[in-house]
Protein backbone atom coordinates (compact mmCIF):
# COMPACT_ATOMS: atom_id res chain seq x y z
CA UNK A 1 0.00 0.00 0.00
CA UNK A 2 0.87 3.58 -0.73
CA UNK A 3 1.60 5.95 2.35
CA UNK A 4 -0.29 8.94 2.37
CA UNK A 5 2.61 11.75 1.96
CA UNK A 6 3.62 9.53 -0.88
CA UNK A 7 -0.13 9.67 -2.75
CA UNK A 8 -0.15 13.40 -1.65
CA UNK A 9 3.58 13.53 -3.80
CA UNK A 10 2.64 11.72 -6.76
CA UNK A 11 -0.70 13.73 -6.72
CA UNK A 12 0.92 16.95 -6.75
CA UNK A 13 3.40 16.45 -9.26
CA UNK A 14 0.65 15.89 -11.97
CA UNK A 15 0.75 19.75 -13.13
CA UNK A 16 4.83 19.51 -13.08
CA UNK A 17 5.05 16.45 -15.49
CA UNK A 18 8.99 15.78 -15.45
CA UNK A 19 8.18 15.86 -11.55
CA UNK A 20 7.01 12.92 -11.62
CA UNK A 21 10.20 10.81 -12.41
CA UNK A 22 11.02 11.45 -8.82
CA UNK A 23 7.75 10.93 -7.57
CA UNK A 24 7.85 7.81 -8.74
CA UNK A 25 11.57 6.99 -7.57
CA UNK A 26 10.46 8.02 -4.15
CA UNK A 27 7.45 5.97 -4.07
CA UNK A 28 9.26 2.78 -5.98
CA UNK A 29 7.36 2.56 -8.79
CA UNK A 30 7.75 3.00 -12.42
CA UNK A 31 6.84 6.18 -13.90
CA UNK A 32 4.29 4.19 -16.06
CA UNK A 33 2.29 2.55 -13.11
CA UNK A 34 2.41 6.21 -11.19
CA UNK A 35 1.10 7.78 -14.49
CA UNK A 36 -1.74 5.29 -14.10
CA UNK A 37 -2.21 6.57 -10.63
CA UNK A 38 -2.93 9.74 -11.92
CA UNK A 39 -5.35 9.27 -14.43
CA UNK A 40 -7.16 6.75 -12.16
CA UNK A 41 -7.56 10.23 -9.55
CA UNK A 42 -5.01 9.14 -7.05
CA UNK A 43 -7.12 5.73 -6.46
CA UNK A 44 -4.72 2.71 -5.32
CA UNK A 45 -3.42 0.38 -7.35
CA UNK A 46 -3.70 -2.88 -6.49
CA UNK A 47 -0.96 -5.84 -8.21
CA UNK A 48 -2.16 -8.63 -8.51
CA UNK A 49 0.47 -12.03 -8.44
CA UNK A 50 0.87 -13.71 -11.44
CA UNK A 51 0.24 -17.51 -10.75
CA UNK A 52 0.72 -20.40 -13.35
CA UNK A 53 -1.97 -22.50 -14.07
CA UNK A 54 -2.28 -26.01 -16.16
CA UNK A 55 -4.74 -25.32 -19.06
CA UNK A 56 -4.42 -28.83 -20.11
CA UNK A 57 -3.43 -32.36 -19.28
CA UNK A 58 0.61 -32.85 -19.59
CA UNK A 59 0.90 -35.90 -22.20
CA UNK A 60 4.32 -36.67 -20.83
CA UNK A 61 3.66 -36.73 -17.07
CA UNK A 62 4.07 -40.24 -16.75
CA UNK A 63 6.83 -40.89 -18.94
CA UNK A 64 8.92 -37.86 -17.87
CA UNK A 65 10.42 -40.05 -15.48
CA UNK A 66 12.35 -42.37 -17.94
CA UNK A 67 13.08 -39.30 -19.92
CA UNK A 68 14.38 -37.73 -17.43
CA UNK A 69 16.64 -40.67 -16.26
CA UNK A 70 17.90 -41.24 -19.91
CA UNK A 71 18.93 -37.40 -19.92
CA UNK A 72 20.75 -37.55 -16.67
CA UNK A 73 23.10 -40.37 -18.10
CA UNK A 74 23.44 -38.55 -21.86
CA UNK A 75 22.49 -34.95 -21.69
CA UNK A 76 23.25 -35.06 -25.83
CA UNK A 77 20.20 -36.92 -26.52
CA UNK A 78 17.93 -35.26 -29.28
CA UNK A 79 14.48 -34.66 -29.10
CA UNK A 80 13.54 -36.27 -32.04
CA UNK A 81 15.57 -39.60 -31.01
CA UNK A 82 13.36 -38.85 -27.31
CA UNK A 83 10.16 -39.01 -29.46
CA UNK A 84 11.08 -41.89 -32.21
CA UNK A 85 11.45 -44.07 -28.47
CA UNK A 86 8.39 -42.83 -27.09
CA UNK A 87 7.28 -43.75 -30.34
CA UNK A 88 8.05 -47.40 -30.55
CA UNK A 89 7.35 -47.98 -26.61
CA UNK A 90 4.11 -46.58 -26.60
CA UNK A 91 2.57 -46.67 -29.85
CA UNK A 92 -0.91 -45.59 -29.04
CA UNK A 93 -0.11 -43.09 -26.63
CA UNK A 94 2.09 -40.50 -28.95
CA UNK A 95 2.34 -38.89 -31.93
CA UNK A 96 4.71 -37.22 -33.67
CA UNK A 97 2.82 -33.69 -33.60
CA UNK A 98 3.78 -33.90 -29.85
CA UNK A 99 7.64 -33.35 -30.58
CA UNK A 100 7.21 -29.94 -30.10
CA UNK A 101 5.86 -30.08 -26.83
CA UNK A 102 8.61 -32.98 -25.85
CA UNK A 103 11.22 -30.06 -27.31
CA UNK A 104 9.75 -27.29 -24.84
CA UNK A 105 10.09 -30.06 -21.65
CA UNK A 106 13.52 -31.05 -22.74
CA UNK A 107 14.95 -27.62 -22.69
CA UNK A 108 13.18 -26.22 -19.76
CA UNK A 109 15.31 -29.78 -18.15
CA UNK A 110 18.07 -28.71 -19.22
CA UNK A 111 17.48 -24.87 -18.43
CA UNK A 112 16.83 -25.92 -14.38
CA UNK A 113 18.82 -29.20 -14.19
CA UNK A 114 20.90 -29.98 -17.62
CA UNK A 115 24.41 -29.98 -17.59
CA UNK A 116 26.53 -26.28 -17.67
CA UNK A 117 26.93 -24.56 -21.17
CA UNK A 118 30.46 -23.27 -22.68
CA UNK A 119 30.28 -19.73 -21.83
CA UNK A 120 32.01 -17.57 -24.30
CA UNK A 121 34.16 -14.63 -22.86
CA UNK A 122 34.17 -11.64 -24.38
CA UNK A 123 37.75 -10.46 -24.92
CA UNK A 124 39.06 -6.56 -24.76
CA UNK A 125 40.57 -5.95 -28.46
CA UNK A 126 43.68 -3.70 -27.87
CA UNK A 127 44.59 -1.62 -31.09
CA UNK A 128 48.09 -2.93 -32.51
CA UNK A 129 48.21 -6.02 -30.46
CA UNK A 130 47.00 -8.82 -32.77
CA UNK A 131 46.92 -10.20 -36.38
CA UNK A 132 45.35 -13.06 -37.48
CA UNK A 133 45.45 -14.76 -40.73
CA UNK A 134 44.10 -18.16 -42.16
CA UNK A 135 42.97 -20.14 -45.30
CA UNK A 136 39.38 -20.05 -46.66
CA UNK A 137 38.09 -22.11 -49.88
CA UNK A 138 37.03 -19.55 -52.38
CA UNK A 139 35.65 -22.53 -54.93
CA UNK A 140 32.15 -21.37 -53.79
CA UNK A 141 33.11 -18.66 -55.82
CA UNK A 142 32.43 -20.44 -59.14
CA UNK A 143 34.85 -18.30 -60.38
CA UNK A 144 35.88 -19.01 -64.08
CA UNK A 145 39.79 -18.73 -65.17
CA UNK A 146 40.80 -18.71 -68.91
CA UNK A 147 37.06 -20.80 -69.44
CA UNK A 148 38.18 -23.41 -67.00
CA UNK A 149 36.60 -23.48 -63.61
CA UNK A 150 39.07 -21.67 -61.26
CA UNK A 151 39.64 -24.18 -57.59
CA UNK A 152 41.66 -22.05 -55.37
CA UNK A 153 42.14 -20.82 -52.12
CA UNK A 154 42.01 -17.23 -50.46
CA UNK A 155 44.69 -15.90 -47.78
CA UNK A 156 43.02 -13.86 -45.76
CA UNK A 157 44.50 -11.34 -43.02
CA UNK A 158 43.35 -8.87 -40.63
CA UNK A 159 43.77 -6.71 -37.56
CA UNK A 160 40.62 -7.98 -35.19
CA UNK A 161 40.81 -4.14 -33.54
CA UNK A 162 40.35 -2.20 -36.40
CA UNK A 163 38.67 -4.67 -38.80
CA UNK A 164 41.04 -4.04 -41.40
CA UNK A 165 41.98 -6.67 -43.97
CA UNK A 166 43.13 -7.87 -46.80
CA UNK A 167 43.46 -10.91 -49.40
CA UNK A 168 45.41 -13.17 -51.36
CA UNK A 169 44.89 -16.49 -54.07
CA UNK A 170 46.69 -18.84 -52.46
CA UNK A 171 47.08 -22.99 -53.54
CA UNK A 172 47.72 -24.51 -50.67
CA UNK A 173 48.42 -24.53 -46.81
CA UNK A 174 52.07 -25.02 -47.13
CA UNK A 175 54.52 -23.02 -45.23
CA UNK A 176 55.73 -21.11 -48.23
CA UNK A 177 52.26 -20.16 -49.11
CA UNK A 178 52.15 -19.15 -45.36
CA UNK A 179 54.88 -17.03 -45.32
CA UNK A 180 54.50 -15.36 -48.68
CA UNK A 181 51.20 -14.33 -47.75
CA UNK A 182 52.13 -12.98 -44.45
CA UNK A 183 54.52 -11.01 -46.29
CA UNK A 184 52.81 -9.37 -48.21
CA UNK A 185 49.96 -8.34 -45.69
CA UNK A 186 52.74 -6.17 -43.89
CA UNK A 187 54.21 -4.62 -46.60
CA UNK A 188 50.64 -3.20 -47.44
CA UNK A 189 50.10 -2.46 -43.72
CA UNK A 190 53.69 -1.30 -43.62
CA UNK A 191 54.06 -2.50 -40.16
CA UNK A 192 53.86 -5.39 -37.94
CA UNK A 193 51.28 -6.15 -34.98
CA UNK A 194 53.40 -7.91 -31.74
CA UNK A 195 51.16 -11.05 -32.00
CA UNK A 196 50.04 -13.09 -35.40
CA UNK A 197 47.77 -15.78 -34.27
CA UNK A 198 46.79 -18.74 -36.50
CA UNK A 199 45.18 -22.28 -35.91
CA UNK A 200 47.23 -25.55 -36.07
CA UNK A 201 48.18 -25.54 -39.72
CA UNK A 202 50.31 -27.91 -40.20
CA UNK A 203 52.92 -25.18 -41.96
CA UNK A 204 53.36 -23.49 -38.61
CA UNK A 205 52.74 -26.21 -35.77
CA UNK A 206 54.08 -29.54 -35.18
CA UNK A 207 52.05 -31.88 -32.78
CA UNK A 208 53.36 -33.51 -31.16
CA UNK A 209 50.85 -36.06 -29.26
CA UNK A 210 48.88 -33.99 -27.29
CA UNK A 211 51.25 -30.98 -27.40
CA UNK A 212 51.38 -29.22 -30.53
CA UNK A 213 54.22 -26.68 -30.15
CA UNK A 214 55.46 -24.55 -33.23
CA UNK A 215 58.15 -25.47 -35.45
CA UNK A 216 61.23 -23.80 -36.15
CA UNK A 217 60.79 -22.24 -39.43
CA UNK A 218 57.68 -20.63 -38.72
CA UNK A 219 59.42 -19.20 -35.12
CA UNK A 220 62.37 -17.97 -37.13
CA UNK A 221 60.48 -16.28 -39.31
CA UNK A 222 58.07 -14.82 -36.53
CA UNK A 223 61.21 -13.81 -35.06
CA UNK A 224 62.44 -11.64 -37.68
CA UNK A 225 60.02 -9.19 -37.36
CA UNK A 226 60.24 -9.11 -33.77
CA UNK A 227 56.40 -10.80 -33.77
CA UNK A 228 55.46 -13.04 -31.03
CA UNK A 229 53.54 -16.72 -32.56
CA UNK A 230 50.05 -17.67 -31.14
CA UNK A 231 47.76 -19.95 -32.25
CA UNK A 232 44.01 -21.30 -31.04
CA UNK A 233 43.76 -24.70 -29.14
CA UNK A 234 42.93 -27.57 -31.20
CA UNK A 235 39.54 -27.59 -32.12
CA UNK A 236 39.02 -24.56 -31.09
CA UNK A 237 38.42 -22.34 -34.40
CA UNK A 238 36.25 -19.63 -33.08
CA UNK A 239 39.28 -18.37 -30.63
CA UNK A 240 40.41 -17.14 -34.07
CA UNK A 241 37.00 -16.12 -34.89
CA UNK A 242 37.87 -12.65 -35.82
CA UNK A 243 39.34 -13.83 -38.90
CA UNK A 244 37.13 -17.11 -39.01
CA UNK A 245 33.98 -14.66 -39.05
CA UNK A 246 35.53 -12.29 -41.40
CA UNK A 247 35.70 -15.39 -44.01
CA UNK A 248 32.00 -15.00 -44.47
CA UNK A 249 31.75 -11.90 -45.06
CA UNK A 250 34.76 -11.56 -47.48
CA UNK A 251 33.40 -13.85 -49.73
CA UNK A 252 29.70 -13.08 -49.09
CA UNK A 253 31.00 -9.34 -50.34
CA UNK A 254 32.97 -11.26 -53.52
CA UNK A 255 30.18 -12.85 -54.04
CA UNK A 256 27.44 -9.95 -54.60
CA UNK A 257 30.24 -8.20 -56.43
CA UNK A 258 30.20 -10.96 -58.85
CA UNK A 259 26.28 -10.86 -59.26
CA UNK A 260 26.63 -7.17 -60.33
CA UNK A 261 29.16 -7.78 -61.95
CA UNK A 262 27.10 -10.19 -64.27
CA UNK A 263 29.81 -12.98 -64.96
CA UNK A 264 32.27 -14.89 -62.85
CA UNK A 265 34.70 -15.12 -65.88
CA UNK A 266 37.97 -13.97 -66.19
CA UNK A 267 41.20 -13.53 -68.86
CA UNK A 268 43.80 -14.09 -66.24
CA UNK A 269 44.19 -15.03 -62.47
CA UNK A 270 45.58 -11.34 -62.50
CA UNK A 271 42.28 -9.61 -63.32
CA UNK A 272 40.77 -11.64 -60.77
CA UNK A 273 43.46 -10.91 -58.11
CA UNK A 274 42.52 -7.19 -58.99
CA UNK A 275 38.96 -7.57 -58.46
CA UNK A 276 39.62 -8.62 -55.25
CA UNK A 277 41.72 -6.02 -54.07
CA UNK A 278 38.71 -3.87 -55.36
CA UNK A 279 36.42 -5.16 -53.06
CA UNK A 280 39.08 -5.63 -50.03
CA UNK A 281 39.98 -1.92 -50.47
CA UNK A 282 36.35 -1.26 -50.56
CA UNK A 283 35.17 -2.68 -47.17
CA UNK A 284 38.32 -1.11 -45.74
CA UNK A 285 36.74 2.39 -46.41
CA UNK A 286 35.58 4.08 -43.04
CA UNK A 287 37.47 2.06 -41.33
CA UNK A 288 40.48 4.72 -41.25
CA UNK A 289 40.22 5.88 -37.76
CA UNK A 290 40.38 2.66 -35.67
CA UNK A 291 43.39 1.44 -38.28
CA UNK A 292 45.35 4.93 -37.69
CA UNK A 293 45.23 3.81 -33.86
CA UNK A 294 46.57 0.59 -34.44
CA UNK A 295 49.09 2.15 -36.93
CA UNK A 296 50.16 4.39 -34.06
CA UNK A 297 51.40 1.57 -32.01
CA UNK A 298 52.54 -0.71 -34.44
CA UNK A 299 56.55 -2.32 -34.67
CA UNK A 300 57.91 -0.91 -38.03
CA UNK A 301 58.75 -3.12 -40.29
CA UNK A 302 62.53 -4.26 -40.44
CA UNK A 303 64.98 -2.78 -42.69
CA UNK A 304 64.38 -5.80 -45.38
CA UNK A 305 62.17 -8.93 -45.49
CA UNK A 306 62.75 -12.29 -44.33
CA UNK A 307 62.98 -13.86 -47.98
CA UNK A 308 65.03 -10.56 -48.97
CA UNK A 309 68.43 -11.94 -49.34
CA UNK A 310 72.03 -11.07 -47.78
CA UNK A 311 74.75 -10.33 -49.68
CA UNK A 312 78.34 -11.57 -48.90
CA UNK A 313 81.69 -11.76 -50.71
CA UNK A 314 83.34 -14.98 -50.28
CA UNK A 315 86.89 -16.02 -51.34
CA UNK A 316 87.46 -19.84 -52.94
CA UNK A 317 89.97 -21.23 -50.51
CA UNK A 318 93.05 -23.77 -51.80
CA UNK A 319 90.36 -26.24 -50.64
CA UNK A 320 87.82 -25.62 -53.15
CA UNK A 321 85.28 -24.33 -50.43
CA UNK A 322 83.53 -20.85 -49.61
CA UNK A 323 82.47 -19.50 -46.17
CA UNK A 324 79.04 -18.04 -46.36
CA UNK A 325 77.07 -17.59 -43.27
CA UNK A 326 79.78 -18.62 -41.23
CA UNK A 327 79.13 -22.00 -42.67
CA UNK A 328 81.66 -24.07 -45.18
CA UNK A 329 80.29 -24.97 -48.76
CA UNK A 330 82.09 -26.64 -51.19
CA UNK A 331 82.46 -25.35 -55.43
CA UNK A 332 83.75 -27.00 -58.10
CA UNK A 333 87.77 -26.52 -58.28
CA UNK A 334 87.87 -24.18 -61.16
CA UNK A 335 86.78 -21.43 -59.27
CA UNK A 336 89.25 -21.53 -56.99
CA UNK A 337 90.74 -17.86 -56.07
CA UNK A 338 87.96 -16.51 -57.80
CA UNK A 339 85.46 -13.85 -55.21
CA UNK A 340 82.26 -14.57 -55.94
CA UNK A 341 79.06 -12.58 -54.88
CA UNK A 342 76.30 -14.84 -52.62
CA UNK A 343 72.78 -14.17 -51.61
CA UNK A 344 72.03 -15.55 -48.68
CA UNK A 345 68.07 -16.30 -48.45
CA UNK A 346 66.31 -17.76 -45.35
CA UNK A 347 66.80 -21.62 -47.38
CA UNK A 348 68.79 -21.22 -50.17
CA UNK A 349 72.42 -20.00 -50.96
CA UNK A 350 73.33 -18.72 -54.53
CA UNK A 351 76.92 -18.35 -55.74
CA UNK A 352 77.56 -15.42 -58.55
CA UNK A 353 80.68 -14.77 -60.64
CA UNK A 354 79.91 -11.59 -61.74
CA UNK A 355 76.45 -11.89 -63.10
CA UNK A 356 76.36 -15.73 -63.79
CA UNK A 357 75.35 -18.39 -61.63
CA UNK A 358 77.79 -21.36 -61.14
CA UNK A 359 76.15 -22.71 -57.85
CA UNK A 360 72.42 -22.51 -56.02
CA UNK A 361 72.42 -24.83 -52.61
CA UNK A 362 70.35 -25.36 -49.77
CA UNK A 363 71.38 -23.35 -46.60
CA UNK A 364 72.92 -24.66 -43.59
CA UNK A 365 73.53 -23.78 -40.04
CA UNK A 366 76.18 -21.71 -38.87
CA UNK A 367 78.69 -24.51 -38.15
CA UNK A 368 77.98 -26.70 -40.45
CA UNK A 369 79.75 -27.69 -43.59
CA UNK A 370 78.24 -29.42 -46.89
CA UNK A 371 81.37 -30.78 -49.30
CA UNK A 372 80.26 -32.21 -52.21
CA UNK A 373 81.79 -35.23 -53.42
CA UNK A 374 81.45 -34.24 -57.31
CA UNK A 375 83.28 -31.04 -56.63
CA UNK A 376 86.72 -33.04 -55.44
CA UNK A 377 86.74 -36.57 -57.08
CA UNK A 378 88.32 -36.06 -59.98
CA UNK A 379 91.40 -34.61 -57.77
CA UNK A 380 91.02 -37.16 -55.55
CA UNK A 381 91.69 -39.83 -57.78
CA UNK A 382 94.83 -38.36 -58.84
CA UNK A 383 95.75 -38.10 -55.11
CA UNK A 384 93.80 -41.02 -53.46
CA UNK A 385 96.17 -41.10 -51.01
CA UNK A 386 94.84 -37.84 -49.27
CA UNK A 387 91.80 -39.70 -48.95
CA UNK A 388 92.79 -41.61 -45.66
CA UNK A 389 93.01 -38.54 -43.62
CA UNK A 390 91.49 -36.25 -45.42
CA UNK A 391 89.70 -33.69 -43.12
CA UNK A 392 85.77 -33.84 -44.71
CA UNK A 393 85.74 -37.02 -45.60
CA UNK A 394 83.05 -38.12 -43.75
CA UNK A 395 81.13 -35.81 -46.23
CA UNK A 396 82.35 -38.03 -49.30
CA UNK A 397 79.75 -41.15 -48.34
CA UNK A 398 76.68 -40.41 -50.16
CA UNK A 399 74.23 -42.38 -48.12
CA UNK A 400 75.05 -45.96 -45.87
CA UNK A 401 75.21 -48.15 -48.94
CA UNK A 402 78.78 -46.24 -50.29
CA UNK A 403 79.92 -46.51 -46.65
CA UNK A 404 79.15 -49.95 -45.80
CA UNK A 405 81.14 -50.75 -49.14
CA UNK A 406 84.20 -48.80 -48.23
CA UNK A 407 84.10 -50.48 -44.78
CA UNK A 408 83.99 -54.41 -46.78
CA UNK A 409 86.57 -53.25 -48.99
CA UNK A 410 88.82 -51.62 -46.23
CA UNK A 411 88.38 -55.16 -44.21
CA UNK A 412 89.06 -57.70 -47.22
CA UNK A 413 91.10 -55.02 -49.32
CA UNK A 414 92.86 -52.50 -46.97
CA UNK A 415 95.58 -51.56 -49.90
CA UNK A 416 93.13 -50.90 -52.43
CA UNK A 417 90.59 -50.00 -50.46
CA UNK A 418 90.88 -46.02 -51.01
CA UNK A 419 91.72 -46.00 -54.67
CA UNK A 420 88.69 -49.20 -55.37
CA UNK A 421 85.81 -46.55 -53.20
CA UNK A 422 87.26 -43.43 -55.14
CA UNK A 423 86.54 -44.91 -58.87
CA UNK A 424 82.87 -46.54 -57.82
CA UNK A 425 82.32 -42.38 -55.95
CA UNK A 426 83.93 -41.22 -59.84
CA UNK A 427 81.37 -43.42 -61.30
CA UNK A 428 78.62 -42.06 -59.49
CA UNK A 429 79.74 -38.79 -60.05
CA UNK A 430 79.86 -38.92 -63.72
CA UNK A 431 76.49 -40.94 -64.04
CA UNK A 432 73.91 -42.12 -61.62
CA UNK A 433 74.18 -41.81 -58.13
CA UNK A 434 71.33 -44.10 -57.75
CA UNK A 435 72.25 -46.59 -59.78
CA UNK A 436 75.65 -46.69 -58.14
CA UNK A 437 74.12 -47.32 -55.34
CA UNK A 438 71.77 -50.36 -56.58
CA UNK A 439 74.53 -51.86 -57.72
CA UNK A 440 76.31 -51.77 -54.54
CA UNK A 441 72.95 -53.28 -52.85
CA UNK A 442 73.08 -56.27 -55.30
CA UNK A 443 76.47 -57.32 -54.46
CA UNK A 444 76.67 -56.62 -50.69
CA UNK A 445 73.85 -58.85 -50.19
CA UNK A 446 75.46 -61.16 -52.87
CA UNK A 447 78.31 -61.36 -50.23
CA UNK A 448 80.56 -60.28 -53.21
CA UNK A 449 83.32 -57.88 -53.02
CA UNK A 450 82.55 -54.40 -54.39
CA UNK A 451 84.80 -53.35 -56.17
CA UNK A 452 85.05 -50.70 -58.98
CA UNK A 453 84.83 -53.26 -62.19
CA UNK A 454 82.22 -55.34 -60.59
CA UNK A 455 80.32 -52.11 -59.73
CA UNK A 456 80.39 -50.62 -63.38
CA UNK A 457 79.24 -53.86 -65.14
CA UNK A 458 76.72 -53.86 -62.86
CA UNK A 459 75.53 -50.49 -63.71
CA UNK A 460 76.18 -50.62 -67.71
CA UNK A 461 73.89 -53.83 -67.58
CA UNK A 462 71.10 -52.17 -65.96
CA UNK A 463 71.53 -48.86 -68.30
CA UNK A 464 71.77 -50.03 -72.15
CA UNK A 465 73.50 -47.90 -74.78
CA UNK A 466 70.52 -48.03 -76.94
CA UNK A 467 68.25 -45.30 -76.52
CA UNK A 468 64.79 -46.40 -77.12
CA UNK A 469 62.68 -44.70 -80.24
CA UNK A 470 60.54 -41.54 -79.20
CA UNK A 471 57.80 -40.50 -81.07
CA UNK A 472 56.05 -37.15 -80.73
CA UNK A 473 53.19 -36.51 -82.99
CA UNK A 474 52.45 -33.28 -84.44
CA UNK A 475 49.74 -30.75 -83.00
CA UNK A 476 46.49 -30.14 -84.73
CA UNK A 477 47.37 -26.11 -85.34
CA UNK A 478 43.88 -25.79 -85.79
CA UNK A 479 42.34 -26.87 -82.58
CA UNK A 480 44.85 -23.83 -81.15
CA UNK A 481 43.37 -21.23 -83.93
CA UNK A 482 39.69 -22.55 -82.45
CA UNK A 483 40.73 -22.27 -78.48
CA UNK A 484 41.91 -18.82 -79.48
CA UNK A 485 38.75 -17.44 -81.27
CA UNK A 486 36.71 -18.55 -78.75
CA UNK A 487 38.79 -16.82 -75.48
CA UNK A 488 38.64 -13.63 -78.08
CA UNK A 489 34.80 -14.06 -77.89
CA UNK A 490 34.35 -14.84 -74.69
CA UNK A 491 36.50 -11.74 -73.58
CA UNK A 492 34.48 -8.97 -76.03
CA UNK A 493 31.36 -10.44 -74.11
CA UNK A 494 32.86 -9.65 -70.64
CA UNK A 495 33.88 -6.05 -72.03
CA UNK A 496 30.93 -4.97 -73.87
């Protein structure tokens, strides 16, 4: 009930209308029930309780039970498996336009007694903290290459703060594709978030059992731009939803653009790699303010790229080897006292003399050394007795076959042992490693000797000197005139 001085309040405020907000405050009602009050002349208002009431006999009142027990041991149970039992147990008793009553029991159940729900936690976005970047199929594209259907993939990458974004056709999920794409995305941005976050692509993450950890290469190349690696839990896609989200409505834009666009065709994958930086740099519009704060405390980029390459000028030692990367690489002997110009890339190593390439070989680690054996045989031979304590020679045994050999021929033919593994490592040299090395197979498990002769007959036997007849017939030119005329068609019809 309403106290008097309050009434006399409420009543009084009526000429003052904004009055009444506090009226009502004071009197702890809503300014719509003391509004009421008013125009009812000040009479009380009395609330009445709400009570529920059955308006009709519950169909599943006996059963419940049993439901109820079969929830409790597996909360995943559907409704419609629920009702396809009821079904078959009691066959007069139900019917299948019931299901939607069962549905309304089963999830008040599990709303007052059900198992707990994964609760998702909203996370505070700070500007410059975080990229993300993943793959998404963009064959739902339909999109039309050169008049053949187009499969591909699109890298996508964005800042979750700011929204902004951008796109790449990719191939695959391998680590090149990875890096090339991540690349590019900062050379656009110009700098570098401290975070990049992907899922457990197999390009960045190695699992190991239960414990997927990141690999090396993808680290090392995190680590040149001074960003830290994250990636989501296994399973767990949606804790890189920003970018997982943004899929959808990438291509949903591409998409619609294609519809008014009025064809999904196109002359070249680069036309179509411009009409999606079209788009890209069309949903990025208005979205300059939140991406100048993130640009504002950004890392700038480093002064080159991880795949840019470092230059060093290396002399050929006496030993037919150059120092690059503080590592030891052997070159063929002709160059030696020559100063050749390398490029150093994150893999790769290539040799120059002066604008010509004489050598391209995988990198190593600081340390290491990698002496080819076709680079000193031919001296070898001439000086096989350098052989026996020759500092790399551990390097000159291609693979276990070759040193399993040298260790039967050093036991049965210590003398001849050097000069007999030199001419079957010449022989490999000058023709097939691999067959070499068959050959060696056949006779080790023959229990034979392996020598040089026994080797090379071995090998010409398996490799005949007659070259068998190849016959290449001549192209229809014009099938080629007909492929032509119709692209030429096809592309006026796009353009007019």
């Amino acid at each position: 009930m309403l106290s008097e001085w309050v009434a006399v309040l409420i009543w009084n405020a009526r000429p003052v209308w904004p009055g009444i907000h506090t009226a009502a405050a004071k009197a702890g009602m809503s300014v719509r029930t003391a509004r009421k009050y008013i125009r009812l002349g000040g009479w009380r208002i009395e609330v009445k309780e709400w009570k529920w009431r059955q308006t009709h006999k519950d169909a599943f009142a006996e059963v419940w039970p049993q439901i109820e027990a079969m929830l409790e041991v597996d909360s995943g149970l559907q409704s419609q498996t629920l009702m396809q039992w009821l079904l078959d147990q009691y066959p007069e008793r139900f019917r299948w336009s019931q299901l939607r009553t069962l549905q309304r029991r089963i999830r008040r159940w599990k709303a007052l007694a059900g198992p707990d729900r994964d609760i998702k936690f909203p996370q505070e976005i700070s500007p410059g903290k975080q990229s993300q970047s993943d793959w998404t199929s963009g064959n739902e594209l339909q999109v039309m290459v050169a008049g053949e259907p187009y499969p591909h993939l699109l890298f996508h990458f964005m800042l979750p703060y700011s929204r902004w974004e951008t796109a790449y056709v990719s191939h695959s999920e391998s680590f090149e594709s990875l890096t090339s794409g991540y690349m590019r995305a900062v050379s656009e941005l110009g700098a570098v978030a401290q975070e990049h976050r992907t899922d457990n692509l197999s390009a960045a993450v190695n699992n190991h059992g239960n414990r997927p950890v990141f690999n090396e290469r993808w680290e090392a190349f995190l680590g040149h731009y001074d960003v830290r690696p994250s990636r989501n839990n296994p399973g767990e896609s949606h804790e890189n939803g920003s970018v997982e989200k943004s899929h959808d409505l990438l291509k949903n834009a591409l998409d619609q653009a294609l519809r008014l666009r009025g064809s999904r065709y196109f002359v070249s994958v680069a036309e179509y790699e411009k009409f999606i930086r079209r788009i890209v740099d069309r949903r990025n519009k208005g979205r300059e303010g939140r991406f100048a704060e993130e640009l504002a405390v950004m890392k700038r980029l480093p002064e080159r790229h991880w795949s840019d390459p470092v230059e060093e000028r290396p002399q050929v030692t006496a030993f037919s080897t150059v120092s690059v990367g503080k590592a030891l690489y052997s070159v063929p002997s002709r160059l030696i006292g020559r100063e050749l110009r390398a490029l150093v890339y994150p893999e790769a190593v290539r040799l120059f003399l002066g604008d010509i390439l004489v050598q391209e070989m995988p990198r190593i680690e600081p340390g290491a050394r990698r002496i080819s054996y076709r680079h000193v045989i031919s001296q070898l031979l001439r000086k096989p007795g350098a052989f026996a304590n020759y500092q790399y020679r551990e390097e000159l045994f291609p693979s276990v076959v070759f040193r399993q050999a040298y260790d039967v021929l050093k036991q049965k033919r210590a003398q001849r042992a050097d000069k007999e593994y030199l001419a079957i490592l010449h022989l490999a040299a000058k023709g097939s490693e691999q067959d070499v090395e068959a050959a060696l197979t056949v006779l080790l498990e023959a229990g034979e000797l392996p020598m040089s002769e026994a080797v090379r007959e071995l090998v010409q036997t398996k490799c005949p000197s007659v070259l068998p007849e190849v016959f290449i017939p001549v192209p229809e030119l014009c099938s080629f005139d007909l492929l032509l005329t119709h692209l030429a068609r096809a592309h006026k019809e796009v353009h007019t």
